[in-house]
Protein backbone atom coordinates (compact mmCIF):
# COMPACT_ATOMS: atom_id res chain seq x y z
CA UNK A 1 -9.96 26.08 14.85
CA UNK A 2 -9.03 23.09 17.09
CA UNK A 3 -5.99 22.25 18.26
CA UNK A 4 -5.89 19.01 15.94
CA UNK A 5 -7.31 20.54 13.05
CA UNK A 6 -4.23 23.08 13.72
CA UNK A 7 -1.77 20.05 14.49
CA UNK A 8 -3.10 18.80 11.10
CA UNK A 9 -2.41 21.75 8.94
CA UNK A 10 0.59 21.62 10.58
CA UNK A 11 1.50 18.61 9.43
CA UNK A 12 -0.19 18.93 5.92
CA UNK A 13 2.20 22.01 5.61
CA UNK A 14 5.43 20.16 6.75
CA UNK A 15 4.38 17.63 4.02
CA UNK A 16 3.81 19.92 1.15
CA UNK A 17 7.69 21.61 1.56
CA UNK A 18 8.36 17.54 1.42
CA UNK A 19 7.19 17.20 -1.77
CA UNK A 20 8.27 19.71 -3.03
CA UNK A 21 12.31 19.60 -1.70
CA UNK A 22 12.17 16.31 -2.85
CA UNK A 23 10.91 17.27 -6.56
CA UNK A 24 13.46 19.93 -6.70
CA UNK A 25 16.23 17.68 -5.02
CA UNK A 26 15.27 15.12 -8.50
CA UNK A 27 15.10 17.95 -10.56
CA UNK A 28 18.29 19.05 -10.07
CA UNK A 29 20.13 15.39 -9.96
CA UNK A 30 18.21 14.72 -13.26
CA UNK A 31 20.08 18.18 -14.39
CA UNK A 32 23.36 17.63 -13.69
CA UNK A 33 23.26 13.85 -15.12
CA UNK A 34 21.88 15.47 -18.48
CA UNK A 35 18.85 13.45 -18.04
CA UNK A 36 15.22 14.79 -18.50
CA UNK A 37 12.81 14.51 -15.65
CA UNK A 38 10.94 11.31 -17.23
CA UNK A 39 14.34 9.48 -18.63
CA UNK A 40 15.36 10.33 -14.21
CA UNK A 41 12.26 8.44 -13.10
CA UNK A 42 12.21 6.01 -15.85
CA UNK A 43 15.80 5.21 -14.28
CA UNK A 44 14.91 5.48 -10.56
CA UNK A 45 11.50 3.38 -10.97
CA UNK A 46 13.47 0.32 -12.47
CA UNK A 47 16.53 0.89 -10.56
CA UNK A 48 14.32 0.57 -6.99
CA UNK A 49 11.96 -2.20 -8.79
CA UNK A 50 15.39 -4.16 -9.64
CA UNK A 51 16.75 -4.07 -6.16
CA UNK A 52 13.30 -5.76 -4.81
CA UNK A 53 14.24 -8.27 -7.94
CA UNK A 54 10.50 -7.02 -9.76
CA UNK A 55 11.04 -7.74 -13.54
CA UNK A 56 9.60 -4.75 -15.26
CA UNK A 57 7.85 -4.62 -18.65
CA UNK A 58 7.14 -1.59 -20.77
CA UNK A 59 3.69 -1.96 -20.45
CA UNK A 60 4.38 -1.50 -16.14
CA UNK A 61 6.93 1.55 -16.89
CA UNK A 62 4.43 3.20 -19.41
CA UNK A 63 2.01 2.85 -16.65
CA UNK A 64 4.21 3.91 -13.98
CA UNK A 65 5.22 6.79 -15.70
CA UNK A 66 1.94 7.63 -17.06
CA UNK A 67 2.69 7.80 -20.28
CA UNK A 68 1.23 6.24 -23.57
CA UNK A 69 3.20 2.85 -24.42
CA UNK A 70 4.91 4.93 -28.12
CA UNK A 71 6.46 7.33 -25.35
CA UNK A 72 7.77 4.95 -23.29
CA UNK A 73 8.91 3.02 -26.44
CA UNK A 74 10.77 6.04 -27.67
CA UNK A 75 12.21 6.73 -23.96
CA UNK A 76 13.37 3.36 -23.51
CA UNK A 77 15.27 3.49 -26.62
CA UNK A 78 16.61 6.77 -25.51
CA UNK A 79 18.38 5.35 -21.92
CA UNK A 80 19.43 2.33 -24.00
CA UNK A 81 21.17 4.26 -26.44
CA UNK A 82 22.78 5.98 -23.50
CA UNK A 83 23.99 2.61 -21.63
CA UNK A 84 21.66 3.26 -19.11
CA UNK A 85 19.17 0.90 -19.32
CA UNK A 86 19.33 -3.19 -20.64
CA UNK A 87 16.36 -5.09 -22.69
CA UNK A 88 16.24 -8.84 -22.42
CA UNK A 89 13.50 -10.81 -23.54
CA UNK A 90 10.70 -12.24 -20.54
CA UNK A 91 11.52 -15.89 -20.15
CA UNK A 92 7.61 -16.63 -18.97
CA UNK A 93 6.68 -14.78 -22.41
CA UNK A 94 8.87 -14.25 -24.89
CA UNK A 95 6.42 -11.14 -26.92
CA UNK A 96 7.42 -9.06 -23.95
CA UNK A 97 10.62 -7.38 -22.95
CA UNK A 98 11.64 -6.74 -19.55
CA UNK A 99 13.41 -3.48 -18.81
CA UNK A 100 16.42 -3.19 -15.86
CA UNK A 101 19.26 -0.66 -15.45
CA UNK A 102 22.58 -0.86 -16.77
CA UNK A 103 25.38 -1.21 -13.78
CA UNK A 104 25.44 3.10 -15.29
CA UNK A 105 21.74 3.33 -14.44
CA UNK A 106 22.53 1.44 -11.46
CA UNK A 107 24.85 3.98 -10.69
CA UNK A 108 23.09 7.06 -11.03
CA UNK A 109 20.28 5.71 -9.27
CA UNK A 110 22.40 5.00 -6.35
CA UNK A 111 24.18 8.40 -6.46
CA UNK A 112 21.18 10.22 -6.01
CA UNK A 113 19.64 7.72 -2.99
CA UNK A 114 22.66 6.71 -1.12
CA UNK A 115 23.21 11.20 -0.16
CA UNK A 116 19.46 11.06 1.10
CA UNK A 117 19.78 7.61 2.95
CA UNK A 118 23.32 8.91 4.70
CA UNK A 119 21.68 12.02 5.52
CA UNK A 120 18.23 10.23 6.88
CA UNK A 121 20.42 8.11 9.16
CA UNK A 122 21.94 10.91 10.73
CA UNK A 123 18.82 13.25 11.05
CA UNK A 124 16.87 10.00 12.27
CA UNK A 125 20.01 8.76 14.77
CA UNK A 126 17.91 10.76 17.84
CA UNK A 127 14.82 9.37 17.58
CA UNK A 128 13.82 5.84 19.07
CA UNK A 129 12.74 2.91 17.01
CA UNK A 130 9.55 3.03 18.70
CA UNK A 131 9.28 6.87 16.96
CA UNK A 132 10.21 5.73 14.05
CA UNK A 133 7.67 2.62 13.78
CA UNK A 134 5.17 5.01 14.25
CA UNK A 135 6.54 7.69 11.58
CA UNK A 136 6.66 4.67 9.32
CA UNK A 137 2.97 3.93 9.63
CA UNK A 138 1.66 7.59 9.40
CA UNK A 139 3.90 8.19 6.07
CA UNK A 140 2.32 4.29 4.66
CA UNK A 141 -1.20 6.16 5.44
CA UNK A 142 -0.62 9.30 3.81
CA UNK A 143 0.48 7.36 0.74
CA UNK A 144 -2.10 5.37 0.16
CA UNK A 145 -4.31 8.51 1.16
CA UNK A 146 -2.59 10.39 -1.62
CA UNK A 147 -2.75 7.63 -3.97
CA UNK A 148 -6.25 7.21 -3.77
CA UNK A 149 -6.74 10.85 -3.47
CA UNK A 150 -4.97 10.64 -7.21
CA UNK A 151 -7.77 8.46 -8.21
CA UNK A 152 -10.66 9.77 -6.52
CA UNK A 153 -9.72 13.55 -6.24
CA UNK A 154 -13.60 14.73 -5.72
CA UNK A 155 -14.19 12.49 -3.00
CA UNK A 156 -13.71 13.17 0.32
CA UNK A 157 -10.88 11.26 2.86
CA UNK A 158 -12.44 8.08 5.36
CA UNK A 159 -11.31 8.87 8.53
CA UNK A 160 -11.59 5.35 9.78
């Protein structure tokens, strides 16, 4: 085996105990706030979309979620319910419904990021900004690697 094809299990490896401390870290949050893991991601998804200011519809969460549109009915009407998530009719078209957080949702989306962002900071406070420009791109090319991965699963990766 080469020594990149080494460095690159390496990495892969390093990545997959990513994933999956980060599933477990949600897993748990999503516990302890009584929520189930799709209401938790339901929450995060608009909670991150509404800080960019993205109006969400059902439709998008549905999709997002990959679920069919009567389960994402049913959830939405779950978080609601709870005072976790608002409905307010889409001002460009007023058939759809556009879904945001409650200040609650807004809440428990924030208690589970702001931990993670104080504890990046610190792990990250060594490294230059030159390191972390460059961390930043390799992560934005795994994503989209995995994403299309998602999509294309038999196919193999363009190394480009």
């Amino acid at each position: 085996m080469s020594s990149r094809s080494a460095t690159e299990q390496r990495l892969a490896l390093q990545l997959h105990r990513w994933v999956a401390a980060s599933g477990e870290l949600a897993h748990r949050y999503a516990e302890v706030t009584d929520l189930n893991p799709s209401d938790f991601a339901a929450i995060l998804y608009l909670w991150e979309q509404g800080l960019e200011d993205n109006p969400v519809t059902a439709s998008q969460l549905a999709k997002h979620l990959k679920v069919t549109p009567a389960a994402v009915t049913y959830l939405v009407e779950r978080l609601v319910k709870r005072g976790l998530l608002e409905r307010a009719p889409n001002p460009e078209d007023r058939r759809q419904v556009l879904l945001s957080v409650s200040a609650d949702g807004g809440h428990l989306g924030h208690g589970f990021l702001a931990p993670q962002d104080a504890w990046l900071s610190r792990t990250l406070a060594g490294r230059s900004d030159e390191e972390l420009t460059t961390a930043i791109g390799i992560l934005a090319d795994l994503t989209d690697a995995l994403a299309h991965l998602g999509t294309h699963h038999h196919e193999e990766p363009n190394h480009d």
